[in-house]
N, C-alpha and C. Protein backbone atom coordinates (compact mmCIF):
# COMPACT_ATOMS: atom_id res chain seq x y z
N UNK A 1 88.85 93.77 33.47
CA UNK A 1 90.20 93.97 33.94
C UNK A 1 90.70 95.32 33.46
N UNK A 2 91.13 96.15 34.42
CA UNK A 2 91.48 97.43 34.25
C UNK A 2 92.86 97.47 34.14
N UNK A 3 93.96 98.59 33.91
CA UNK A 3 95.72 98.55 34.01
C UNK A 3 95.37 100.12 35.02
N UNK A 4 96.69 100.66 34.97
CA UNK A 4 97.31 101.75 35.72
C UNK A 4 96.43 102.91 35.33
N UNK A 5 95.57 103.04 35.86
CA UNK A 5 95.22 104.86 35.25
C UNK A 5 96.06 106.28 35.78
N UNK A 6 96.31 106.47 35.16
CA UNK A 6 97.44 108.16 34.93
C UNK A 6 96.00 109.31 34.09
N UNK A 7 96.16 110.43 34.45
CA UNK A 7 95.42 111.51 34.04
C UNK A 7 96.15 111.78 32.72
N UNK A 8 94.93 112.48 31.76
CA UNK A 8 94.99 112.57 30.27
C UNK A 8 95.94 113.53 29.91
N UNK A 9 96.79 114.82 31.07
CA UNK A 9 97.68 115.29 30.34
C UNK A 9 98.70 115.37 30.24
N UNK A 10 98.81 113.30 30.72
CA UNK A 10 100.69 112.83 30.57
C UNK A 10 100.22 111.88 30.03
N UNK A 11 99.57 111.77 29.40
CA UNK A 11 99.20 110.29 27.89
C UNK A 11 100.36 110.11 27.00
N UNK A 12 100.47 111.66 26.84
CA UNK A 12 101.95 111.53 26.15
C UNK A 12 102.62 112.83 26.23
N UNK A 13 103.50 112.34 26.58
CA UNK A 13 104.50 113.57 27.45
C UNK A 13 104.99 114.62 26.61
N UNK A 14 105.37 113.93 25.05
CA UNK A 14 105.56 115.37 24.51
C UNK A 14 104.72 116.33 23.89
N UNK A 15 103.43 116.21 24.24
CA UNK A 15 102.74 117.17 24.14
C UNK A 15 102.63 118.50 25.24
N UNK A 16 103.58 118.17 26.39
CA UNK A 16 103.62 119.03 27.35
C UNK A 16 104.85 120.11 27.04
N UNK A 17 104.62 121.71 27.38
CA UNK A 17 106.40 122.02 27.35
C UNK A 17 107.79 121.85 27.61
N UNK A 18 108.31 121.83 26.74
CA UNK A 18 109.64 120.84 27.40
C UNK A 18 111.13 121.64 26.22
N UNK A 19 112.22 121.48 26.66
CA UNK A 19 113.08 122.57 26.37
C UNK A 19 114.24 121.08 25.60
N UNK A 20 114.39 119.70 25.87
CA UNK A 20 115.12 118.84 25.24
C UNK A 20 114.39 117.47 25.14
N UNK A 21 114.46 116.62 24.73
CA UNK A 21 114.17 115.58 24.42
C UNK A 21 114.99 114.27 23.71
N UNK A 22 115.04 113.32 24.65
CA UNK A 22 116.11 112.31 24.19
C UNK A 22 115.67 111.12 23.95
N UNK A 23 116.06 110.39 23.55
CA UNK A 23 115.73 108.92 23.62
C UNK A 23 116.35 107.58 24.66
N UNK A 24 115.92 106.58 24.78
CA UNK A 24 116.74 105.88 26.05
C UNK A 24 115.71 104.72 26.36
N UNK A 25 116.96 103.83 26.96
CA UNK A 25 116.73 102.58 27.43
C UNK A 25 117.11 102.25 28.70
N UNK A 26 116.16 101.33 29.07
CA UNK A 26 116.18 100.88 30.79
C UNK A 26 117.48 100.41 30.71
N UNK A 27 118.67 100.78 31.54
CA UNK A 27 120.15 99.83 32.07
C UNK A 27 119.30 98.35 32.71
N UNK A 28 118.14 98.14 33.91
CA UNK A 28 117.79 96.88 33.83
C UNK A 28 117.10 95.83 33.06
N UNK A 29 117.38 95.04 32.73
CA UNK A 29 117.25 93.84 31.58
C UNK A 29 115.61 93.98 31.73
N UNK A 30 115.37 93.77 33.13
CA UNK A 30 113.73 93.29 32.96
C UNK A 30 112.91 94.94 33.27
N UNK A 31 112.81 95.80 33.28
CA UNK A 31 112.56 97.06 33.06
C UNK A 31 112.85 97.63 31.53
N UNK A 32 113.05 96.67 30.46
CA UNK A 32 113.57 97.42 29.42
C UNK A 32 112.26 97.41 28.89
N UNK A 33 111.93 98.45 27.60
CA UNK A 33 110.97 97.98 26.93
C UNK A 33 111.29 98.01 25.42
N UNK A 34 110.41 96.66 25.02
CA UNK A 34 110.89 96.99 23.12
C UNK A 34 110.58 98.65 22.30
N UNK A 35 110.11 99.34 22.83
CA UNK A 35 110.16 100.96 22.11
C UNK A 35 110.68 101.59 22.82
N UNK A 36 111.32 101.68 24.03
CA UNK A 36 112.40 102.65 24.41
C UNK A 36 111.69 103.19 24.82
N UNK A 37 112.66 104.16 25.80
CA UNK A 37 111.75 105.50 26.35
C UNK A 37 111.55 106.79 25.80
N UNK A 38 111.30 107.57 26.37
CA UNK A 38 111.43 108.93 25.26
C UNK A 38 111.23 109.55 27.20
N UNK A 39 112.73 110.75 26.88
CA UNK A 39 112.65 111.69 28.07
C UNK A 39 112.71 112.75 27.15
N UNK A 40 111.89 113.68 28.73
CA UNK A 40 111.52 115.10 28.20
C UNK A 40 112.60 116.15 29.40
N UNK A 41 112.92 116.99 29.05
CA UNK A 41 112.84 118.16 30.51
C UNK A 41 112.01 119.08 30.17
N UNK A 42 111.23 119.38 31.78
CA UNK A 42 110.12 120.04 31.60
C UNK A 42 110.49 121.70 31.43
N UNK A 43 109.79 122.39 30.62
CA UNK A 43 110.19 123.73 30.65
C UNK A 43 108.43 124.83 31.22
N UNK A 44 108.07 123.43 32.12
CA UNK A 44 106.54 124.16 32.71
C UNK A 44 107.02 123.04 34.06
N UNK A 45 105.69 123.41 35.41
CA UNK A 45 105.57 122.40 36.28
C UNK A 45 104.13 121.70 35.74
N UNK A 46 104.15 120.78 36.31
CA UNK A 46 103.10 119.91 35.76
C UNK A 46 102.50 119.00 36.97
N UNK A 47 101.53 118.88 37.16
CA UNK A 47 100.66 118.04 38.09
C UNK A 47 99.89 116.97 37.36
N UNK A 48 100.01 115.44 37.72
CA UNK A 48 99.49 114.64 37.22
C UNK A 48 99.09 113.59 38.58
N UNK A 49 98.21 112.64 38.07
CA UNK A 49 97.48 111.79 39.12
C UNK A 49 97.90 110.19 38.08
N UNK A 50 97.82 109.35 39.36
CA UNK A 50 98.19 108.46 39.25
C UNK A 50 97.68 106.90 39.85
N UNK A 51 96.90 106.13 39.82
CA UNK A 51 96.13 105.02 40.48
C UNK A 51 95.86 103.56 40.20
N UNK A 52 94.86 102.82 40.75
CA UNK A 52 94.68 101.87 40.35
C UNK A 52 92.74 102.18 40.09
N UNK A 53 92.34 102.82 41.12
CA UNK A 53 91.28 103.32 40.63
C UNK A 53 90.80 104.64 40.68
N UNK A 54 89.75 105.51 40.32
CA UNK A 54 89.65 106.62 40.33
C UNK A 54 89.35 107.55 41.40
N UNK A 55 89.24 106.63 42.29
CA UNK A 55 89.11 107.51 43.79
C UNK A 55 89.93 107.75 44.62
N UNK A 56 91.32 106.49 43.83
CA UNK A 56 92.61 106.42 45.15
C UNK A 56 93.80 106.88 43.93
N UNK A 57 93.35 108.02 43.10
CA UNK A 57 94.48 108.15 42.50
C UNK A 57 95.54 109.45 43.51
N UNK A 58 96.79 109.49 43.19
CA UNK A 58 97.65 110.35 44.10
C UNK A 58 98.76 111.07 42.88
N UNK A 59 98.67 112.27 43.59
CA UNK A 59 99.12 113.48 42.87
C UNK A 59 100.28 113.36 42.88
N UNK A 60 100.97 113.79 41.74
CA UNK A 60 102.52 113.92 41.57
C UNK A 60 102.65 115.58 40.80
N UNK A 61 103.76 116.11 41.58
CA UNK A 61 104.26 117.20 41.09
C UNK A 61 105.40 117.11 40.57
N UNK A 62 105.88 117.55 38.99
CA UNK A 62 107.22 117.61 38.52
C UNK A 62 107.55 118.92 38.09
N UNK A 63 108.73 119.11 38.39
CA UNK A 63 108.63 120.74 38.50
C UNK A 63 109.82 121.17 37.27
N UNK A 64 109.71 122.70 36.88
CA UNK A 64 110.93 122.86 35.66
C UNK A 64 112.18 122.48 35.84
N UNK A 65 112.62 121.91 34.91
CA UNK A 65 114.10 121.38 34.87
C UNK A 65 114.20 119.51 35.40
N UNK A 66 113.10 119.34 35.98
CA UNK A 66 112.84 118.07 36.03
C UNK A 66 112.72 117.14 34.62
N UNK A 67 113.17 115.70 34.33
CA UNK A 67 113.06 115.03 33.55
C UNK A 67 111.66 113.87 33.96
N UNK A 68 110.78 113.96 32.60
CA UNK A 68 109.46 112.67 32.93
C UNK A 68 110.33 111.59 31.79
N UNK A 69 110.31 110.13 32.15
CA UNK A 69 110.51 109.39 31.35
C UNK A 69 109.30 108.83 31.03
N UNK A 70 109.12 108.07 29.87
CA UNK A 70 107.76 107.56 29.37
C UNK A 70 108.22 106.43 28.44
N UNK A 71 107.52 105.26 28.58
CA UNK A 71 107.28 104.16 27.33
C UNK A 71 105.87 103.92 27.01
N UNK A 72 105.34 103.63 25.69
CA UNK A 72 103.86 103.79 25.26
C UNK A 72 103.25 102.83 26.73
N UNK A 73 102.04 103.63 26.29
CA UNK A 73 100.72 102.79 27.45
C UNK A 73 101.37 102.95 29.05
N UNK A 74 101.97 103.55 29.49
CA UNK A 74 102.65 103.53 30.82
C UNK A 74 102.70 105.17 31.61
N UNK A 75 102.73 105.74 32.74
CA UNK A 75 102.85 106.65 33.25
C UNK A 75 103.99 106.98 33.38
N UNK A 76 104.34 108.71 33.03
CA UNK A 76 105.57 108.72 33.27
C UNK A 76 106.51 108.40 35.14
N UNK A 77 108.03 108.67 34.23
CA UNK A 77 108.35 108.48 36.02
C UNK A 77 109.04 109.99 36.09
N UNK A 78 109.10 110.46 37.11
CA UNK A 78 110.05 111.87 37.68
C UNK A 78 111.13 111.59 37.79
N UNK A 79 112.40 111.96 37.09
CA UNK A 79 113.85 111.78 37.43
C UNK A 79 114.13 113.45 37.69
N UNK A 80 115.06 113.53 38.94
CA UNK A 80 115.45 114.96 39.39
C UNK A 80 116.38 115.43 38.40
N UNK A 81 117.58 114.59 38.36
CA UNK A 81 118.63 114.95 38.16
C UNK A 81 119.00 114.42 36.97
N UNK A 82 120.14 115.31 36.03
CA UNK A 82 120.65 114.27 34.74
C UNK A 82 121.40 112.78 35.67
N UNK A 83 122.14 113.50 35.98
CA UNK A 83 122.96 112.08 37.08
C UNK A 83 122.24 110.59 36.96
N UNK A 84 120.53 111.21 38.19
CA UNK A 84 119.67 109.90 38.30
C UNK A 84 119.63 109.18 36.94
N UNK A 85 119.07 110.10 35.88
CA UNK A 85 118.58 109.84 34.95
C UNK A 85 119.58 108.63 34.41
N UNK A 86 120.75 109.11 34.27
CA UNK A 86 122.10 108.50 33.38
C UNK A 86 122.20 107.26 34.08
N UNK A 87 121.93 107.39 35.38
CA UNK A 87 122.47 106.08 36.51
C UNK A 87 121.34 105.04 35.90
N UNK A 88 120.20 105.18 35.58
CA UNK A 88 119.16 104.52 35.20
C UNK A 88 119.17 104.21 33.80
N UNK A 89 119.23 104.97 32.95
CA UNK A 89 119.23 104.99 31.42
C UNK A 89 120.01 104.87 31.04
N UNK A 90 120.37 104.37 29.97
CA UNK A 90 121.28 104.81 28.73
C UNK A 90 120.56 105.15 27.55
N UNK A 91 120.86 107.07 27.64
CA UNK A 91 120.43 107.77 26.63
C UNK A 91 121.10 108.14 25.50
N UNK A 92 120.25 107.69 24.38
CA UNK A 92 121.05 107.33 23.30
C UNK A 92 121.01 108.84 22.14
N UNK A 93 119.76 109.67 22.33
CA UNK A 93 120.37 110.58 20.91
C UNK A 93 119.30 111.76 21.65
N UNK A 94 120.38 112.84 21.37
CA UNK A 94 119.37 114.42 21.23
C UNK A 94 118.43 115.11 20.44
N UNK A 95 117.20 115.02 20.80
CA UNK A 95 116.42 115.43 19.55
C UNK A 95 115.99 116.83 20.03
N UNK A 96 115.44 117.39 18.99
CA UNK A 96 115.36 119.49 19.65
C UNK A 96 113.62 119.00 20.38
């Protein structure tokens, strides 16, 4: 039994360039997770793949000024805007 495969250089997002970083929780009850999320804004574009197996994975582009959200073991998601982001999250603290 396999899970979601995502490409190795969004394993973990803050190893990518990024200009802020916050912390945050799903607003829906059953989307929450017990470690929270961790958002980035990107201060690079970034291309990552995304699947169930390795032949049907599909490309995602997130581009500068874009936000990736992430919770451990999971792929990030692309939020455009602070707006989206806020409408979805409640982000709780600024870290540099």
């Amino acid at each position: 039994m396999t899970g979601l495969l995502y490409s190795k250089n969004v394993d973990n997002i803050l190893n990518l360039k990024h200009s802020k970083r916050y912390d945050a929780q799903h607003k829906n009850l059953s989307d929450r997770s017990y470690l929270g999320y961790t958002v980035i804004k990107l201060d690079e574009d970034v291309t990552f793949y995304i699947g169930w197996r390795e032949d049907g994975m599909k490309e995602y582009k997130a581009f500068k000024g874009d936000y990736l959200v992430q919770t451990i073991m999971q792929p990030p998601e692309i939020i455009k805007t602070w707006y989206e982001l806020r409408s979805k999250y409640k982000v709780f603290r600024k870290e540099s």
